[in-house]
Protein backbone atom coordinates (compact mmCIF):
# COMPACT_ATOMS: atom_id res chain seq x y z
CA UNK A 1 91.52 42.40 -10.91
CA UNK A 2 88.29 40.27 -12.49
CA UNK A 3 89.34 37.20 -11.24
CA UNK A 4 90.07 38.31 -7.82
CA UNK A 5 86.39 39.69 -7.43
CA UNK A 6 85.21 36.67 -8.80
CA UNK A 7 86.83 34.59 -6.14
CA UNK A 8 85.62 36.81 -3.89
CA UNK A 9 81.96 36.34 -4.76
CA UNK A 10 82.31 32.51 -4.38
CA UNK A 11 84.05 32.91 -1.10
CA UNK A 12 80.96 32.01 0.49
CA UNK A 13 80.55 28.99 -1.43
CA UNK A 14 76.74 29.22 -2.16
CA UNK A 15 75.28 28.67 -5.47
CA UNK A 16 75.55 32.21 -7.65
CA UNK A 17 73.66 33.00 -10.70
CA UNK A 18 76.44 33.85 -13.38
CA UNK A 19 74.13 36.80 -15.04
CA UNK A 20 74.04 38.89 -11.74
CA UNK A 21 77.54 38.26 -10.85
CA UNK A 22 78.43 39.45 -14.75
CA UNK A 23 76.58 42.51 -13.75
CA UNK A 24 77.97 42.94 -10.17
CA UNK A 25 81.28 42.74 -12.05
CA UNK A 26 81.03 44.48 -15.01
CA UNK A 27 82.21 41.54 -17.23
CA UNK A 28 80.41 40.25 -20.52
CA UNK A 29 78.53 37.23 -19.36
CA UNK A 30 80.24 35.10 -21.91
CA UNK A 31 83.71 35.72 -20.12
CA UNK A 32 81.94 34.46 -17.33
CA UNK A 33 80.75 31.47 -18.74
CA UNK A 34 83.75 30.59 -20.47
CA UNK A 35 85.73 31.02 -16.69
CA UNK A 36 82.93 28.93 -15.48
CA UNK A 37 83.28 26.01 -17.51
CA UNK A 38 87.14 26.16 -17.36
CA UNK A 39 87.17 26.23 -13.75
CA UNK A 40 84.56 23.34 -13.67
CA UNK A 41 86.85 20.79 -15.74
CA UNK A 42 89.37 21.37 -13.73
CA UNK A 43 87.31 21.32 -10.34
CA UNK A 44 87.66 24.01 -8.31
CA UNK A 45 84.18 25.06 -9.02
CA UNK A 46 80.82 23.17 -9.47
CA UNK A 47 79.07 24.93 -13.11
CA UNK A 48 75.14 24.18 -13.96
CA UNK A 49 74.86 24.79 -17.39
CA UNK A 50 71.42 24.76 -17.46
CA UNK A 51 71.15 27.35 -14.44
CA UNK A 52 73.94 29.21 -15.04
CA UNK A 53 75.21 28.96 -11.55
CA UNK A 54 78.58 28.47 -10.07
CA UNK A 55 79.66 27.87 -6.73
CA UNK A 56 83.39 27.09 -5.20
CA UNK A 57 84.14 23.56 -4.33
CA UNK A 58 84.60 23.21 -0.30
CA UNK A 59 87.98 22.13 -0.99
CA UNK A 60 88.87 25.01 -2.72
CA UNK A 61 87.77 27.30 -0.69
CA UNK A 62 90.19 27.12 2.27
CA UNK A 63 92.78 28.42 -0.05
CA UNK A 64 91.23 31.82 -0.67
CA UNK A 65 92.79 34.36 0.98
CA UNK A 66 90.74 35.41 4.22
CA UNK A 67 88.78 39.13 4.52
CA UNK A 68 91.47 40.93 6.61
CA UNK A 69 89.67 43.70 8.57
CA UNK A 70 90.38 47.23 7.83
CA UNK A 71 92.17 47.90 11.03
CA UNK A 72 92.53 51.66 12.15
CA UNK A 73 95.02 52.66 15.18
């Protein structure tokens, strides 16, 4: 799912350039944008227009769902 991947990319909740995570997800850069700039009015993320960068806001982060390890027995 797109949007899961894109959480997963701001997980980290550094600054990402919205042209190379389009390409990193295979979605049309407008898509993107549009997300972006949803996401930012309602503030879960922080959008730079100018840049084209998004990150997560800190808040929002805690309520992403955790890597679990790929555990073997």
């Amino acid at each position: 799912m797109a949007c899961e991947q894109f959480f997963d990319e701001l997980r980290d909740g550094e600054w990402h350039d919205l042209k190379e995570l389009a390409e990193k997800l295979k979605l049309p850069i407008g898509k993107l944008i549009e997300c972006a700039k949803f996401l930012n009015s309602q503030c879960m993320v922080k959008y730079q227009e100018l840049t084209q960068r998004v990150r997560i806001e800190p808040e929002w982060k805690i309520i992403l769902p955790q890597e679990i390890p790929n555990q073997t027995h």
